[in-house]
C-alpha atoms as a PDB file:
ATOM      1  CA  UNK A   1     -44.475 -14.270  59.003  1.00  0.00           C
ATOM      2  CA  UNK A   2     -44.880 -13.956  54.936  1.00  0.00           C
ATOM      3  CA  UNK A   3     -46.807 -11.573  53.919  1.00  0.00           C
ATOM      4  CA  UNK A   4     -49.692 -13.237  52.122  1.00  0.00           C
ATOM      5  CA  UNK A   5     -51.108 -13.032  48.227  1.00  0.00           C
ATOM      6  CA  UNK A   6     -54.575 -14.208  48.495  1.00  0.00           C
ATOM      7  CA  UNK A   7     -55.562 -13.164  44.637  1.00  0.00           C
ATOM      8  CA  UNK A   8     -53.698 -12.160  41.423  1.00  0.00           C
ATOM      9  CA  UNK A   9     -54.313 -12.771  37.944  1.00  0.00           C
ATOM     10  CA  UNK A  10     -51.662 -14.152  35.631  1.00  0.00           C
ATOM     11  CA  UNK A  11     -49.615 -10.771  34.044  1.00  0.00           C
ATOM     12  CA  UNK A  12     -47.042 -11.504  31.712  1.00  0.00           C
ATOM     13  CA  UNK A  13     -45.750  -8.030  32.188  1.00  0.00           C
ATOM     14  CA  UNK A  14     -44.822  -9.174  35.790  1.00  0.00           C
ATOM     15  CA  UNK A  15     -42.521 -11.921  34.392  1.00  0.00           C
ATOM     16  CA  UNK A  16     -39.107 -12.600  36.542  1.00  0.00           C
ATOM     17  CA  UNK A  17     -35.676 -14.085  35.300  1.00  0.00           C
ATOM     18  CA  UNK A  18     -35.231 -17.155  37.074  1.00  0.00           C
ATOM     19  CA  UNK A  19     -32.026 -18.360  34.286  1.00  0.00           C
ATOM     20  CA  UNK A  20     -31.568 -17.827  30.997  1.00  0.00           C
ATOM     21  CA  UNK A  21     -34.992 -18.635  28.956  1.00  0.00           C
ATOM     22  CA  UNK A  22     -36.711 -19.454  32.419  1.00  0.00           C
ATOM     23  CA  UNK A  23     -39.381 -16.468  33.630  1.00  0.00           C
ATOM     24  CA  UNK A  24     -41.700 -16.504  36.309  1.00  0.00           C
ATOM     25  CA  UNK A  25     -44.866 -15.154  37.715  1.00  0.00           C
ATOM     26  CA  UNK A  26     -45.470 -15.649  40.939  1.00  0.00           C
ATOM     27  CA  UNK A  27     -49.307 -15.851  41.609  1.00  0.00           C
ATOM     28  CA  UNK A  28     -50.943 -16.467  44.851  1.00  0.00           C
ATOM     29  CA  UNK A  29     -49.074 -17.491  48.275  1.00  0.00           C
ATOM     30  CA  UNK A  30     -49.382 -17.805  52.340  1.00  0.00           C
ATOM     31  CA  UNK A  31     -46.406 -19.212  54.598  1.00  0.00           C
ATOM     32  CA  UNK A  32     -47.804 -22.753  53.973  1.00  0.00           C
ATOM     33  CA  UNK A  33     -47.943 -23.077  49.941  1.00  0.00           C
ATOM     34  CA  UNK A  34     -46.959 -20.947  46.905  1.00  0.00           C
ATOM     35  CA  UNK A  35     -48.453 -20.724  42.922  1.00  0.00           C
ATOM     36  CA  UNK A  36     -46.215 -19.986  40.102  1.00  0.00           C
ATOM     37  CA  UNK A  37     -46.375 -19.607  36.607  1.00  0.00           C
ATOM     38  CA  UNK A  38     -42.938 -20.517  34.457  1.00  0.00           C
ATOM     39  CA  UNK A  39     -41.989 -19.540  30.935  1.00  0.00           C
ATOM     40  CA  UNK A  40     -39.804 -21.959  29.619  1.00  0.00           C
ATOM     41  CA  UNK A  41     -37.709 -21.302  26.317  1.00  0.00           C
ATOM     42  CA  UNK A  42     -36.653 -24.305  24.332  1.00  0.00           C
ATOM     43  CA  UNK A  43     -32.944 -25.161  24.511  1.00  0.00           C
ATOM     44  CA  UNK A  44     -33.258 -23.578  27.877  1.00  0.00           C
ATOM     45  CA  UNK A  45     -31.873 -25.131  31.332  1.00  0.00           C
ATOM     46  CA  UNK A  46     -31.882 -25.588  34.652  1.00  0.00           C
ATOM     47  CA  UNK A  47     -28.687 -27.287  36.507  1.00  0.00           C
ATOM     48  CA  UNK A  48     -29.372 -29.805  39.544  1.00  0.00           C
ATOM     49  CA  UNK A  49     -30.868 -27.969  42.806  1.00  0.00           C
ATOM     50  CA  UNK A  50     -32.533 -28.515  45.662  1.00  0.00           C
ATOM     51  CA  UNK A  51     -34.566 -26.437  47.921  1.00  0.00           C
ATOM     52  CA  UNK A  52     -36.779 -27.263  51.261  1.00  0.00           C
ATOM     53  CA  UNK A  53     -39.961 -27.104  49.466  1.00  0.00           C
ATOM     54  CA  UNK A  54     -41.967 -30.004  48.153  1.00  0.00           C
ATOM     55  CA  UNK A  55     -42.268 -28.979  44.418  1.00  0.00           C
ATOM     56  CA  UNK A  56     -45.700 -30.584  42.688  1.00  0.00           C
ATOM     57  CA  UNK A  57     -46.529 -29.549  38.693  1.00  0.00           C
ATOM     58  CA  UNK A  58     -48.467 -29.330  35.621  1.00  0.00           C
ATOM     59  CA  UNK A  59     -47.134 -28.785  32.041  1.00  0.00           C
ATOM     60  CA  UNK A  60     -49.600 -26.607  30.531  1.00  0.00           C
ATOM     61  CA  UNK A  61     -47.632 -26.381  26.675  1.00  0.00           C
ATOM     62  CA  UNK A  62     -44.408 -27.653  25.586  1.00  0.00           C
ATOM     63  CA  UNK A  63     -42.153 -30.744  26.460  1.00  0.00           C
ATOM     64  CA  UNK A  64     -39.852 -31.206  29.475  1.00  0.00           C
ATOM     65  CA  UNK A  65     -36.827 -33.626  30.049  1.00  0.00           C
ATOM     66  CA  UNK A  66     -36.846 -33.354  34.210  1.00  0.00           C
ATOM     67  CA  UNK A  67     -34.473 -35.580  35.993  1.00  0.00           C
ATOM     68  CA  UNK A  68     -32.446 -36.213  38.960  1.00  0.00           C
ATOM     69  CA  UNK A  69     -29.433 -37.047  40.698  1.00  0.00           C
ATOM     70  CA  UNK A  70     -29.564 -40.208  40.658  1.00  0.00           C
ATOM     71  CA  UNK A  71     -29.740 -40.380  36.589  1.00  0.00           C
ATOM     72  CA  UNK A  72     -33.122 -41.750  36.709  1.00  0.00           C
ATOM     73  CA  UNK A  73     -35.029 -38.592  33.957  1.00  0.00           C
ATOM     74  CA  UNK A  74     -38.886 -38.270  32.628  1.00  0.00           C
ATOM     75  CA  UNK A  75     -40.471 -36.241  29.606  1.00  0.00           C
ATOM     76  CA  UNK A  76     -43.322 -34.288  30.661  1.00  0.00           C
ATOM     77  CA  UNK A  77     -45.822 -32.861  28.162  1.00  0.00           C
ATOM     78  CA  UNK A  78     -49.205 -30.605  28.246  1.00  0.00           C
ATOM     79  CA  UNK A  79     -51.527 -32.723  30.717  1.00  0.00           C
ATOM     80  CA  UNK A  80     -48.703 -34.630  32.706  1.00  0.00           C
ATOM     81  CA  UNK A  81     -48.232 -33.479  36.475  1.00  0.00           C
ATOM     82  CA  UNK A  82     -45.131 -34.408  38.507  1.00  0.00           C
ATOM     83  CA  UNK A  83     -44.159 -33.638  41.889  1.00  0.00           C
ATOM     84  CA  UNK A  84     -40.410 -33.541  43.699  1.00  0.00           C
ATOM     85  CA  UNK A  85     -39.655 -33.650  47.038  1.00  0.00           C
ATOM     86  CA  UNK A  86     -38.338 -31.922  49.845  1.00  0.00           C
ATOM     87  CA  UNK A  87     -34.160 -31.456  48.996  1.00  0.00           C
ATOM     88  CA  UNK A  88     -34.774 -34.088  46.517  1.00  0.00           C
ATOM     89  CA  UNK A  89     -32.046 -32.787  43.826  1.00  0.00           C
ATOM     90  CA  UNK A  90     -33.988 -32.235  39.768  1.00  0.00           C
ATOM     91  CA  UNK A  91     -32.826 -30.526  36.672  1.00  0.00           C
ATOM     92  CA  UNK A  92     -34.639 -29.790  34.036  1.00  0.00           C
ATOM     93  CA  UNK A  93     -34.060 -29.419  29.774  1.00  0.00           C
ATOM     94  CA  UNK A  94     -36.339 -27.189  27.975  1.00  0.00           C
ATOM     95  CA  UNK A  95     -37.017 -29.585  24.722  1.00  0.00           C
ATOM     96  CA  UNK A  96     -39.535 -27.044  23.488  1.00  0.00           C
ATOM     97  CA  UNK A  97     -41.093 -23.654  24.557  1.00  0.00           C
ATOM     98  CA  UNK A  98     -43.282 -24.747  27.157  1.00  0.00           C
ATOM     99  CA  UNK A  99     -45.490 -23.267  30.089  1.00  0.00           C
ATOM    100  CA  UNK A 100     -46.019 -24.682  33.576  1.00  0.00           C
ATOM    101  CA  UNK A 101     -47.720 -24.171  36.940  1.00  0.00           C
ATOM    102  CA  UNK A 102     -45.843 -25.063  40.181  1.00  0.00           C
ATOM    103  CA  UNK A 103     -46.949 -25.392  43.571  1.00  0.00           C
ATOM    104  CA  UNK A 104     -43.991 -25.127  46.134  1.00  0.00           C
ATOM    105  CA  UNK A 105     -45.097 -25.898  49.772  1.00  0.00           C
ATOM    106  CA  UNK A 106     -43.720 -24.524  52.184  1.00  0.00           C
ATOM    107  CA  UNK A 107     -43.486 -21.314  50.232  1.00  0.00           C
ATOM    108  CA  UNK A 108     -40.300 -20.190  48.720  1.00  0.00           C
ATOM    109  CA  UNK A 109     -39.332 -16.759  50.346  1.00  0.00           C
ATOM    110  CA  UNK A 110     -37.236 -16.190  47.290  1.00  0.00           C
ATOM    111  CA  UNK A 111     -40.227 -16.240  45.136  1.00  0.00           C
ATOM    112  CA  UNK A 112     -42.444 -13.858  47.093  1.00  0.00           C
ATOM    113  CA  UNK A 113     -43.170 -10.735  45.417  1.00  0.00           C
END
């Protein structure tokens, strides 16, 4: 079993490299469902991937181009929520400095603290 994060409060000092221009904060997790906080730098990117977890979202600031394998691609700004799932292959482009909070169920061991 995970060891679980019931509480923490959003500390930019605890910022992790995820890739170039991409940090991270992991907030608040149990085996079942992780919170995260991302840092995204404009110009910044992430390739294709795919992981087990469903991966559901909120752009806080900034713009995102997200898309997917199979060329189909969205722009996501403050206010829009999107959600990817389970070994469903998604990039992203950082269009402009943005900040967003990601839910990632089941948890990502990776991304436990």
């Amino acid at each position: 079993m995970v060891k679980k994060v019931e509480f923490s409060h959003l500390d930019p000092s605890r910022k992790v490299p995820v890739r170039p221009g991409i940090e991270r904060v992991t907030l608040a997790y149990n085996d079942q469902n992780m919170l995260c906080y991302f840092y995204l730098k404009k110009g910044s990117k992430l390739e294709l991937h795919r992981h087990e977890a469903v991966q559901n979202g909120f752009v806080l600031k900034g713009k995102v181009r997200f898309f997917k394998e199979n060329g189909s691609s969205f722009i996501a700004g403050p206010g829009d929520g999107y959600v990817f799932e389970s070994n469903e292959a998604h990039g992203s482009d950082i269009l402009e400095d943005s900040e967003l909070i990601e839910c990632f169920s089941p948890m990502r061991p990776d991304y436990a603290v």
